[in-house]
C-alpha atoms as a PDB file:
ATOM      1  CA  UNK A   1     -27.092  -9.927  -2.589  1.00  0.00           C
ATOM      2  CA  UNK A   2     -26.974  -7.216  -0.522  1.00  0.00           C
ATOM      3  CA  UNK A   3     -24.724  -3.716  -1.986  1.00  0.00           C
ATOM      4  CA  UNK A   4     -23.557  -0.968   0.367  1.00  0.00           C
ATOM      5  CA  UNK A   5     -22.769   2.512  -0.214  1.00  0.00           C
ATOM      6  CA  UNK A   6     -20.397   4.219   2.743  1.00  0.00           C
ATOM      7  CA  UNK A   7     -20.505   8.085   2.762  1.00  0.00           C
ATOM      8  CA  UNK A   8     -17.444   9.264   5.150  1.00  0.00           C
ATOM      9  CA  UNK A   9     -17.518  11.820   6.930  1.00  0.00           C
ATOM     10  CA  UNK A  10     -15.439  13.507   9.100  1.00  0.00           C
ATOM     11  CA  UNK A  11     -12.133  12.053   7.455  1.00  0.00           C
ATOM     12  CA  UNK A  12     -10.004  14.111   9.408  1.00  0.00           C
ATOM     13  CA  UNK A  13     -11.275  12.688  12.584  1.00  0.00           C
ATOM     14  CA  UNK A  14     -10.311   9.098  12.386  1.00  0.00           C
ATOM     15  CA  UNK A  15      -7.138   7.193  10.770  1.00  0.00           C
ATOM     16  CA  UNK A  16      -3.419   8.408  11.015  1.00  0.00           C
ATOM     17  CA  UNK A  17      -3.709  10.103   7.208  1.00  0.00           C
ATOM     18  CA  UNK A  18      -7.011  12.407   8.031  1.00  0.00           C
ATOM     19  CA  UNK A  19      -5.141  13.228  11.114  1.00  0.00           C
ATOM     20  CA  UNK A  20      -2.197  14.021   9.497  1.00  0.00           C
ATOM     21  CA  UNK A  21      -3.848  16.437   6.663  1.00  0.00           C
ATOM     22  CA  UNK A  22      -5.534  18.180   9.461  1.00  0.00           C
ATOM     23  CA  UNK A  23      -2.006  18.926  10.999  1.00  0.00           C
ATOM     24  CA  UNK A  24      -4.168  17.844  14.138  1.00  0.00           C
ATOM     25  CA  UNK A  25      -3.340  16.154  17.631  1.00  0.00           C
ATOM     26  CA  UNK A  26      -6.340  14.022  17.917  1.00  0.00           C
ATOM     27  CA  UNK A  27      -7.419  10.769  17.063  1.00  0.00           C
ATOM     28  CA  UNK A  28     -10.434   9.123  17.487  1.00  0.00           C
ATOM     29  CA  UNK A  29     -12.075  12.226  19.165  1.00  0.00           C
ATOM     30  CA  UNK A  30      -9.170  12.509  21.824  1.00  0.00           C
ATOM     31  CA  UNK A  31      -5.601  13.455  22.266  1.00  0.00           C
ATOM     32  CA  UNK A  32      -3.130  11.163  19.882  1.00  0.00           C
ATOM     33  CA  UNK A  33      -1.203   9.174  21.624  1.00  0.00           C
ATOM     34  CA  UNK A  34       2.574   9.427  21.049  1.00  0.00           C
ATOM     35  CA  UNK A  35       2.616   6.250  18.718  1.00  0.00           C
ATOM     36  CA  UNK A  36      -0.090   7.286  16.480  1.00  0.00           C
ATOM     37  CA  UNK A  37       1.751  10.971  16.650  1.00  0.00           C
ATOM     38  CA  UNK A  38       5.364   9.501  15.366  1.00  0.00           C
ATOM     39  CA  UNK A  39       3.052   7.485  12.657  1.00  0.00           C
ATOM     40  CA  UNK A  40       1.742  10.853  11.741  1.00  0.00           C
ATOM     41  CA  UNK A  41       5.097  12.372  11.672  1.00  0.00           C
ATOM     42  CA  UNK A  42       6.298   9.138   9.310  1.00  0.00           C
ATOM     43  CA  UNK A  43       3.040   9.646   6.939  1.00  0.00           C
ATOM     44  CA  UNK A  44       4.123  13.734   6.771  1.00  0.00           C
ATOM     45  CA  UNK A  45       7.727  13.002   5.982  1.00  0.00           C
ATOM     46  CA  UNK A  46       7.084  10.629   3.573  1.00  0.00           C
ATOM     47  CA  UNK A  47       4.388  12.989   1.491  1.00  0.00           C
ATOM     48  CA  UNK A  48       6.665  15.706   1.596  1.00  0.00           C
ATOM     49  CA  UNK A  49       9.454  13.457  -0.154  1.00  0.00           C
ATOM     50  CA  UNK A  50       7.265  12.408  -2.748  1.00  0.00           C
ATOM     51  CA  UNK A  51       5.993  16.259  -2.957  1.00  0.00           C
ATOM     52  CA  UNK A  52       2.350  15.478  -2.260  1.00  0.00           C
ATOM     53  CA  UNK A  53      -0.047  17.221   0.588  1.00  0.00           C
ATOM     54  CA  UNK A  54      -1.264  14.999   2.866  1.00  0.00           C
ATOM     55  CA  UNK A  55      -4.360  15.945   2.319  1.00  0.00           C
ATOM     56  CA  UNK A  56      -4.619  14.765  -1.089  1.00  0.00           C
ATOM     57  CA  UNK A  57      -3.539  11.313   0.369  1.00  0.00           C
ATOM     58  CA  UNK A  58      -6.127  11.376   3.239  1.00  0.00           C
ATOM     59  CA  UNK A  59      -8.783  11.990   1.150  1.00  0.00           C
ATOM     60  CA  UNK A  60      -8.140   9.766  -1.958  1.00  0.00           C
ATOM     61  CA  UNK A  61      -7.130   6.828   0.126  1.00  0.00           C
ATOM     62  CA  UNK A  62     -10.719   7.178   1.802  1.00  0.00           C
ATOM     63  CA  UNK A  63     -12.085   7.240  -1.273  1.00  0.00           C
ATOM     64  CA  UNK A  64     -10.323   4.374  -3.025  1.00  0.00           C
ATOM     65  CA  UNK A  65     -12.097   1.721  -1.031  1.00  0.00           C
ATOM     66  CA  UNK A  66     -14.805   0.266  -2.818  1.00  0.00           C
ATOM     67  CA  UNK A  67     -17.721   0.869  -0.882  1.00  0.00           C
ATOM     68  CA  UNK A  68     -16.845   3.986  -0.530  1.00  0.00           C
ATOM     69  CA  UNK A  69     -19.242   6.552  -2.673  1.00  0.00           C
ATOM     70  CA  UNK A  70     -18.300   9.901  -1.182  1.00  0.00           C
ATOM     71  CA  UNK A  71     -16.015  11.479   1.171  1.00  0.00           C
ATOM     72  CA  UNK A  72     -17.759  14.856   3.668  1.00  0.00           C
ATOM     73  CA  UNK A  73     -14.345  16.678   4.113  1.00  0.00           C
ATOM     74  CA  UNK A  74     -16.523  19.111   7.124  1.00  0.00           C
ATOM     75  CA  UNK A  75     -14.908  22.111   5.783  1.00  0.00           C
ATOM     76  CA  UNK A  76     -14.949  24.485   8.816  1.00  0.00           C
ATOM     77  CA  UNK A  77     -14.335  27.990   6.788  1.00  0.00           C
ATOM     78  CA  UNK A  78     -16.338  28.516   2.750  1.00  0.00           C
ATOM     79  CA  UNK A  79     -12.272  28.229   1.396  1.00  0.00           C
ATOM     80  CA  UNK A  80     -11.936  24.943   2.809  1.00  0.00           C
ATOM     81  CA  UNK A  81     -14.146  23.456  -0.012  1.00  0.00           C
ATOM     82  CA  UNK A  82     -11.765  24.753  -2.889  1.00  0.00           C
ATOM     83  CA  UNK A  83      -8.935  23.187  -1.133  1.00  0.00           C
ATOM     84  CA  UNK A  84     -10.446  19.960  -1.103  1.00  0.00           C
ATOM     85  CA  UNK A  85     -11.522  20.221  -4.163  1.00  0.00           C
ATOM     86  CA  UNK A  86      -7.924  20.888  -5.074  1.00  0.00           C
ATOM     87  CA  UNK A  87      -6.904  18.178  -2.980  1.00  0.00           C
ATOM     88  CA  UNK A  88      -8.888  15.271  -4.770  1.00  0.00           C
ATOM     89  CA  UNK A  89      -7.483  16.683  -8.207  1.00  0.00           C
ATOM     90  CA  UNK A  90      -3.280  16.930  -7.115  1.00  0.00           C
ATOM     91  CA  UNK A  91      -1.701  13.774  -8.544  1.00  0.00           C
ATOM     92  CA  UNK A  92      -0.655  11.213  -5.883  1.00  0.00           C
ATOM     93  CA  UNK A  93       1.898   8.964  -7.412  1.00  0.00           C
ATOM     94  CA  UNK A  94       1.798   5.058  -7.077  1.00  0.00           C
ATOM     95  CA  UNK A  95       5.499   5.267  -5.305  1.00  0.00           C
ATOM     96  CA  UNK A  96       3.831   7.010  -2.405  1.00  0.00           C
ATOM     97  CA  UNK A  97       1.264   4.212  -1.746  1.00  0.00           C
ATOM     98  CA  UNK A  98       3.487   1.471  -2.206  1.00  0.00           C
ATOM     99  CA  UNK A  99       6.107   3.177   0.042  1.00  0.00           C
ATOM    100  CA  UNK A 100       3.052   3.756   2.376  1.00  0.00           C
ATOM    101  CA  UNK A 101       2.782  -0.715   2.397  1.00  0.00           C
ATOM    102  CA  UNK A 102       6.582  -0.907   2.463  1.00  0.00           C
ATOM    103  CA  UNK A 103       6.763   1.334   5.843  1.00  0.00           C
ATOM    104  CA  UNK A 104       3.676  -0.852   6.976  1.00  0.00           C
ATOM    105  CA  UNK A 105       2.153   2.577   7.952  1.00  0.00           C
ATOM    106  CA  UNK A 106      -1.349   1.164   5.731  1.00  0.00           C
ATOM    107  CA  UNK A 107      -2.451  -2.780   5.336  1.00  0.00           C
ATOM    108  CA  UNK A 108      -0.587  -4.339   2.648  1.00  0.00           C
ATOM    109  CA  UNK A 109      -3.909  -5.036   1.207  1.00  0.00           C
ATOM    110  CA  UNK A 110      -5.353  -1.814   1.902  1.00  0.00           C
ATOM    111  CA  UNK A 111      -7.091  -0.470  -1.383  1.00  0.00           C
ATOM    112  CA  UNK A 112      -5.280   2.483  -2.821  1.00  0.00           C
ATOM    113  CA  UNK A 113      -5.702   4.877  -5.736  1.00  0.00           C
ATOM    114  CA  UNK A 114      -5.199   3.264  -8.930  1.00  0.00           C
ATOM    115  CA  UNK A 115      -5.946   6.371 -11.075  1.00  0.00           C
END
């Protein structure tokens, strides 16, 4: 049996949530296109009601897949790094990823925090 380990990095570079916590207009390494901007918009309201930061979400939905072993935020500025530390600790409640699945904004069988 073969087991693999995925270190991310980058999160804020690919997915609608990364983009979203980096407040960014690009996806993929180019300018968002107006769909995946409105999704963005959709992922941003719905944190807000559930009084989360996105960036919380972005990075503990990358790290709730199980091959995943550690997220590389790329913090640009030496503050960054308590923010994302901050970030992995804020509670993210279980209504916000199921309303993520009911908006079909992530997979239905995505894996999501459990924690």
């Amino acid at each position: 049996m073969v087991s693999v380990r995925v270190h991310q990095n980058e999160v804020s570079a690919t997915g609608e949530l990364p983009v979203a916590a980096a407040g960014g207009t690009h996806f993929e390494y180019q300018d968002a296109s107006p769909a995946i901007l409105a999704k963005v918009e959709r992922i941003t309201a719905l944190a807000e009601r559930h009084g989360i930061g996105v960036k919380a979400a972005a990075l503990q939905f990358s790290l709730a897949h199980p091959a995943v072993v550690a997220v590389i935020p790329g913090s640009s500025h030496p503050e960054r790094i308590a923010e994302d530390l901050a970030a992995l600790d804020e509670h993210v409640p279980a209504a916000f990823w199921t309303a993520l699945r009911e908006e079909k904004l992530i997979a239905p069988d995505a894996p999501v925090p459990t924690g």
